[in-house]
PDB file of N, CA and C in Angstrom:
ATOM      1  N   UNK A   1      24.548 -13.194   1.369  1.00  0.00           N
ATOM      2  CA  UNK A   1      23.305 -13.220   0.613  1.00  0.00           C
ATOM      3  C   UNK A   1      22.698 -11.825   0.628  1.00  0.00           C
ATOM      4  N   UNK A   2      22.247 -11.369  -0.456  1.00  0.00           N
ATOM      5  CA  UNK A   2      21.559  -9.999  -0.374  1.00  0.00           C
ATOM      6  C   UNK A   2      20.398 -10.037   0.027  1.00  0.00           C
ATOM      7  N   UNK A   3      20.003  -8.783   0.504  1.00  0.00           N
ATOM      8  CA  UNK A   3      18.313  -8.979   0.816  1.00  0.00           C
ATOM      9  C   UNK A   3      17.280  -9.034  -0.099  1.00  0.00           C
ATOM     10  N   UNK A   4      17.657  -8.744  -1.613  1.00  0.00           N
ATOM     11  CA  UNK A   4      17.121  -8.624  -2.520  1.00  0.00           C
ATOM     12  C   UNK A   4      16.298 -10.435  -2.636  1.00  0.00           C
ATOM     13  N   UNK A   5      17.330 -11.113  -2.767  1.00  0.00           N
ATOM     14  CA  UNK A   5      17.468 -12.840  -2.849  1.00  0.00           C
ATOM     15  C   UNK A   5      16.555 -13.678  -1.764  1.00  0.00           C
ATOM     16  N   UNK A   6      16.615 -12.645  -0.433  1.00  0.00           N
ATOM     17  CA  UNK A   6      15.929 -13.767   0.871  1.00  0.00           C
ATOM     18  C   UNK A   6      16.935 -14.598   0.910  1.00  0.00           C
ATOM     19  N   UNK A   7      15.893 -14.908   2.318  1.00  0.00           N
ATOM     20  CA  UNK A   7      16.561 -16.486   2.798  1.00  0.00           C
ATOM     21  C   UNK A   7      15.776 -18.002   2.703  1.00  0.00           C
ATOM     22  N   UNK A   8      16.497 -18.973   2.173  1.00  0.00           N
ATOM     23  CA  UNK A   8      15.692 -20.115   2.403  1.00  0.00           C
ATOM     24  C   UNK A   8      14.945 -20.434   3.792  1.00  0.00           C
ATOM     25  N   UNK A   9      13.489 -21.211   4.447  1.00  0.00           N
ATOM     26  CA  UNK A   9      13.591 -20.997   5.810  1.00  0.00           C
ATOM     27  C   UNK A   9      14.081 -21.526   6.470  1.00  0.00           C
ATOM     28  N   UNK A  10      15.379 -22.774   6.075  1.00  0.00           N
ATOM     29  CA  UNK A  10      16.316 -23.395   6.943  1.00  0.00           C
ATOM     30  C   UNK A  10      17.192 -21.985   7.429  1.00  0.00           C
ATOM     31  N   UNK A  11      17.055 -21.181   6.507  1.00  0.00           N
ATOM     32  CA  UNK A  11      18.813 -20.159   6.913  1.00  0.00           C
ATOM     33  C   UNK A  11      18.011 -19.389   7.866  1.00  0.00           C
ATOM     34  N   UNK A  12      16.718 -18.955   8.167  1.00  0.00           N
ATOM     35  CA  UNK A  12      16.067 -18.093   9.179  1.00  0.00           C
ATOM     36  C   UNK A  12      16.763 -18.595  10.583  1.00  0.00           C
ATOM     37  N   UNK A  13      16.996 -17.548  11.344  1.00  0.00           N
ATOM     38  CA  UNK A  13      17.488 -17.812  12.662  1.00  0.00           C
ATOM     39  C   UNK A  13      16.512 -16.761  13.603  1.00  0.00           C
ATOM     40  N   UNK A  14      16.183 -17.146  14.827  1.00  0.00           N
ATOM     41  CA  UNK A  14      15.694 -16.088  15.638  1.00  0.00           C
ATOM     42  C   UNK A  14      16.470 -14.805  16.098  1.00  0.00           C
ATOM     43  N   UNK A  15      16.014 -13.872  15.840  1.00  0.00           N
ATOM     44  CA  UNK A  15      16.369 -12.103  15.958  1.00  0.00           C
ATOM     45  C   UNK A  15      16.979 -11.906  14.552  1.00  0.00           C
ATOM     46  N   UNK A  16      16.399 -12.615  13.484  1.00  0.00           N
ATOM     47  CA  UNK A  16      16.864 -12.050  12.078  1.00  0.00           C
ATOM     48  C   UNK A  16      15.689 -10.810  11.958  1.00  0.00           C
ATOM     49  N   UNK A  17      15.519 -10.154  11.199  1.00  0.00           N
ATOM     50  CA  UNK A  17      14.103  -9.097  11.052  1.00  0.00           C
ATOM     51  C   UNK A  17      14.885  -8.913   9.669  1.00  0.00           C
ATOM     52  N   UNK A  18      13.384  -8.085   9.038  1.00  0.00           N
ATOM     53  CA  UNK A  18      13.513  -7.722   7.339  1.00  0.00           C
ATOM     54  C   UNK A  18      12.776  -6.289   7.669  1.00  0.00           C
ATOM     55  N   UNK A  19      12.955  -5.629   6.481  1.00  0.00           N
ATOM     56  CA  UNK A  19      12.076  -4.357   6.207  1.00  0.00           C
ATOM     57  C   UNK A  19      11.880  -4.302   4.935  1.00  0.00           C
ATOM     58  N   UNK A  20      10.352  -3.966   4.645  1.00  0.00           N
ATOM     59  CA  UNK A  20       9.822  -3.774   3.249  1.00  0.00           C
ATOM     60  C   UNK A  20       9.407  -2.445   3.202  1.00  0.00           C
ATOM     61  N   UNK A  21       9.709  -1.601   2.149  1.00  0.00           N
ATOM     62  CA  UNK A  21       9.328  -0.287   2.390  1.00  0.00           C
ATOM     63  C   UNK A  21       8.904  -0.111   1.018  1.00  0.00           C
ATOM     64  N   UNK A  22       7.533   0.523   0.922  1.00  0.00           N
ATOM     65  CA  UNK A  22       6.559   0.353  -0.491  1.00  0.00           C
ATOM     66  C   UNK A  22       6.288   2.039  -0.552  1.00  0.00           C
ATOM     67  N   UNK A  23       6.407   3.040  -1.557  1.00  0.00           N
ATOM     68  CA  UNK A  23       5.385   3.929  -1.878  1.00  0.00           C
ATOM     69  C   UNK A  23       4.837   3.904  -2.750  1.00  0.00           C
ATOM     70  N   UNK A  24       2.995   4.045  -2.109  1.00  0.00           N
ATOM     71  CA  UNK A  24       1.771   3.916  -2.908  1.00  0.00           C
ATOM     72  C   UNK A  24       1.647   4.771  -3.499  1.00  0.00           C
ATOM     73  N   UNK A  25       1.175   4.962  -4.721  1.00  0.00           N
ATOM     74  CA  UNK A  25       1.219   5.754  -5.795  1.00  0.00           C
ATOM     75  C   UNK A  25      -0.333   5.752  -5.950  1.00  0.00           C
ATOM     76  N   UNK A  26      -0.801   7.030  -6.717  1.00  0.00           N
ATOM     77  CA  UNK A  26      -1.931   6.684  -7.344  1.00  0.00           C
ATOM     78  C   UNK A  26      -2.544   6.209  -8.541  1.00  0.00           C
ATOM     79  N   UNK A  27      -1.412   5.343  -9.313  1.00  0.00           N
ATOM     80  CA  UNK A  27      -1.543   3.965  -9.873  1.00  0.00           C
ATOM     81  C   UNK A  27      -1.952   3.093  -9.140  1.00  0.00           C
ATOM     82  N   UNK A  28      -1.383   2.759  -7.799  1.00  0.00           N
ATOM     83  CA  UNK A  28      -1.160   1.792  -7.153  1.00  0.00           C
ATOM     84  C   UNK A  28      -3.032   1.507  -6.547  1.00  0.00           C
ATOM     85  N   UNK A  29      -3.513   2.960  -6.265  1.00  0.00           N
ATOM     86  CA  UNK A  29      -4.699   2.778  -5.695  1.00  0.00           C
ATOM     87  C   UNK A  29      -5.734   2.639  -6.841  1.00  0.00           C
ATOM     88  N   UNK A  30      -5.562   3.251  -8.209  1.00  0.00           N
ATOM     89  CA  UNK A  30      -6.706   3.218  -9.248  1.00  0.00           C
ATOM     90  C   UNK A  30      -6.508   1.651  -9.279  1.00  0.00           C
ATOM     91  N   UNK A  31      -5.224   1.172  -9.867  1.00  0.00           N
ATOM     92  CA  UNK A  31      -5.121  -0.439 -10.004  1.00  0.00           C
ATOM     93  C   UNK A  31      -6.032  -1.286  -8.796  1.00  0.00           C
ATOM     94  N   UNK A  32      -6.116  -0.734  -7.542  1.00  0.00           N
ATOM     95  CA  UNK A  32      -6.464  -1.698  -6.515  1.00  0.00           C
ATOM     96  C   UNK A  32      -7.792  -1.803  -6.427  1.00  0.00           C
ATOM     97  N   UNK A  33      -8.260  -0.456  -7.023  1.00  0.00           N
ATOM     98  CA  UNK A  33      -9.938  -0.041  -7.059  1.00  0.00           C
ATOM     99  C   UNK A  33     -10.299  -1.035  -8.326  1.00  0.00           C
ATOM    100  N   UNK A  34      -9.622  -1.068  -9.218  1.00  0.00           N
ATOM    101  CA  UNK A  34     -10.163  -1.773 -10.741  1.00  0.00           C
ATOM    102  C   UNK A  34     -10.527  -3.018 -10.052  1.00  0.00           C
ATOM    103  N   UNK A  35      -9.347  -3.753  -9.386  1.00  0.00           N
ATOM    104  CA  UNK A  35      -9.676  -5.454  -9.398  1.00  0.00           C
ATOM    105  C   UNK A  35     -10.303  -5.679  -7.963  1.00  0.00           C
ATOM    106  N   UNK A  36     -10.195  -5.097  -7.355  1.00  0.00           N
ATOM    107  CA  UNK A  36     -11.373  -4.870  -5.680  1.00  0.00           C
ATOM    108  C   UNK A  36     -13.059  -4.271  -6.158  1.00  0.00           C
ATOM    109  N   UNK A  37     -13.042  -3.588  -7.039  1.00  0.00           N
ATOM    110  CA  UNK A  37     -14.305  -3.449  -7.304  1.00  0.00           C
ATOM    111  C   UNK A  37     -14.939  -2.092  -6.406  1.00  0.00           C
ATOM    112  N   UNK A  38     -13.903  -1.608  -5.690  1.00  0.00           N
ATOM    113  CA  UNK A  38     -13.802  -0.478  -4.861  1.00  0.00           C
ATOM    114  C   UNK A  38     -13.826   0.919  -5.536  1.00  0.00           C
ATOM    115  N   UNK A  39     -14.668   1.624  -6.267  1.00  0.00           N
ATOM    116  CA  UNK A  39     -14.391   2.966  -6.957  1.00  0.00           C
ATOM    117  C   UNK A  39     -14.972   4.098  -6.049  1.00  0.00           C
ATOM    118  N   UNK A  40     -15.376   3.542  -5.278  1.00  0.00           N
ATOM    119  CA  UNK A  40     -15.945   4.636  -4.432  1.00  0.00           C
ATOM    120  C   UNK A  40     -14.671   5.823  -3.930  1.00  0.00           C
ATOM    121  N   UNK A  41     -15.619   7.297  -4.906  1.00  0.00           N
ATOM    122  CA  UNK A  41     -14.604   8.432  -4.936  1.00  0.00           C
ATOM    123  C   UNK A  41     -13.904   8.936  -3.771  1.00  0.00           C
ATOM    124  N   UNK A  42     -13.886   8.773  -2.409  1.00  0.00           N
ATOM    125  CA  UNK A  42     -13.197   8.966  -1.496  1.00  0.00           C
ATOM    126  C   UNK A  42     -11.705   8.765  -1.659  1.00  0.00           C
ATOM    127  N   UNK A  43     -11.852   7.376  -2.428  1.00  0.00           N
ATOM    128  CA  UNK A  43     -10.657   6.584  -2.252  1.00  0.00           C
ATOM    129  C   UNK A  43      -9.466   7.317  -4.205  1.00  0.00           C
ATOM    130  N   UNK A  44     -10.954   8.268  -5.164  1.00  0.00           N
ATOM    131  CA  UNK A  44     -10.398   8.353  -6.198  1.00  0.00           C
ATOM    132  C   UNK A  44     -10.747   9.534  -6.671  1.00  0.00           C
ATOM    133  N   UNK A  45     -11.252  10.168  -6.029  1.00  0.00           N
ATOM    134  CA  UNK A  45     -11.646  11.876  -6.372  1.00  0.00           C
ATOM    135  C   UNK A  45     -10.800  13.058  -5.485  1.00  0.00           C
ATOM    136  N   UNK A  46      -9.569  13.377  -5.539  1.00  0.00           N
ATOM    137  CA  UNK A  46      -9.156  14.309  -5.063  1.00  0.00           C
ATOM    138  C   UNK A  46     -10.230  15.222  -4.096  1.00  0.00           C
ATOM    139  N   UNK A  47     -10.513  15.813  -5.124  1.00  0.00           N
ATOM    140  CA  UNK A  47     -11.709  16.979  -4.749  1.00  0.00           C
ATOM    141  C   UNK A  47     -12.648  16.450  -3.837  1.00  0.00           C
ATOM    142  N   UNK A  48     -13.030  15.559  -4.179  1.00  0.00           N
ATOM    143  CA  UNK A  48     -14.529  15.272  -3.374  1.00  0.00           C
ATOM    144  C   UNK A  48     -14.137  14.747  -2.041  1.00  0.00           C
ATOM    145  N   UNK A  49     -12.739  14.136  -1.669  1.00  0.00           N
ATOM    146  CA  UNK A  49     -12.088  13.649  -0.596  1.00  0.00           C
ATOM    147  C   UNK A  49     -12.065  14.394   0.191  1.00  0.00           C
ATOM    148  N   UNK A  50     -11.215  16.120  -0.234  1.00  0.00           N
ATOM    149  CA  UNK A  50     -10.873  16.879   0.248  1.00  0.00           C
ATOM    150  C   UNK A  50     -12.802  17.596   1.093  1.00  0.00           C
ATOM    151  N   UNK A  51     -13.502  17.456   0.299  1.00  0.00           N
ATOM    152  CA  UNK A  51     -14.764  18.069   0.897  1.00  0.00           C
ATOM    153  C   UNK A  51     -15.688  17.143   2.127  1.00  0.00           C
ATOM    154  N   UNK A  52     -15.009  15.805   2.040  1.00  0.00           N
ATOM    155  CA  UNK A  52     -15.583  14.837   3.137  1.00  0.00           C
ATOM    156  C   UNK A  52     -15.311  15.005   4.525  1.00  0.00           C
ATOM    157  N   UNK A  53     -16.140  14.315   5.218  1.00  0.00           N
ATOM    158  CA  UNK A  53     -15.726  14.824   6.524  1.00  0.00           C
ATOM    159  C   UNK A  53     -14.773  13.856   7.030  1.00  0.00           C
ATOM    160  N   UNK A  54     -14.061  12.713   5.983  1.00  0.00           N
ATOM    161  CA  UNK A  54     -13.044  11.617   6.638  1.00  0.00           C
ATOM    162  C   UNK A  54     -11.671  12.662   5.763  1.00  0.00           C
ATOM    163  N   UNK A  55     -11.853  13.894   5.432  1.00  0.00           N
ATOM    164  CA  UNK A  55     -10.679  14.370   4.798  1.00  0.00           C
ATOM    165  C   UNK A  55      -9.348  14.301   5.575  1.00  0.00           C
ATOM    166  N   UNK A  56      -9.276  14.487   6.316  1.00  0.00           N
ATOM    167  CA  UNK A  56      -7.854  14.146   7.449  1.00  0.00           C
ATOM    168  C   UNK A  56      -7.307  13.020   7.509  1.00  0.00           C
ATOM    169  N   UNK A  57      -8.294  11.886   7.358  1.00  0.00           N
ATOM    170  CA  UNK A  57      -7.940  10.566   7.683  1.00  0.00           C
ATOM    171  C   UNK A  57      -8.075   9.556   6.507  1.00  0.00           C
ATOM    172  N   UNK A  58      -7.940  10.174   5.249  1.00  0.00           N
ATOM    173  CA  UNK A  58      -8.032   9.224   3.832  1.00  0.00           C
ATOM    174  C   UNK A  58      -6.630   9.690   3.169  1.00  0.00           C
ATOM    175  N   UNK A  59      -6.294   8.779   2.657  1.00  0.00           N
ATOM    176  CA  UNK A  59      -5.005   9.261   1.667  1.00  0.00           C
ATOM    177  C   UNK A  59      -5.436   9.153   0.504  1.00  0.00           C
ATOM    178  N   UNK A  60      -5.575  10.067  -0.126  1.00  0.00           N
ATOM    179  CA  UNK A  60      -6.225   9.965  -1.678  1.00  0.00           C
ATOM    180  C   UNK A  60      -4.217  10.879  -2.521  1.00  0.00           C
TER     181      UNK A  60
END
């Protein structure tokens, strides 16, 4: 079975593990701001991120 497909959860056995590996884009974050209601520029202003004092610790 590929990993693409999964497993039904009869076929799960203990010490199976998965990995999902996602890169966020900044589509990914304008899209999340639209339907969260979240626009606050930290999260969507390059510039203004870079001048905050959470600049180290935001991924814009």
């Amino acid at each position: 079975m590929s990993a693409q497909s999964g497993y039904a959860f009869e076929d799960l056995a203990l010490g199976m593990s998965a990995k999902f590996v996602e890169t966020i884009e900044e589509r990914d974050v304008v899209l999340f701001a639209e339907i969260s209601g979240d626009t606050n520029p930290i999260h969507l202003d390059e510039d203004f991120a870079a001048r905050s004092a959470a600049a180290l610790h935001m991924a814009c």
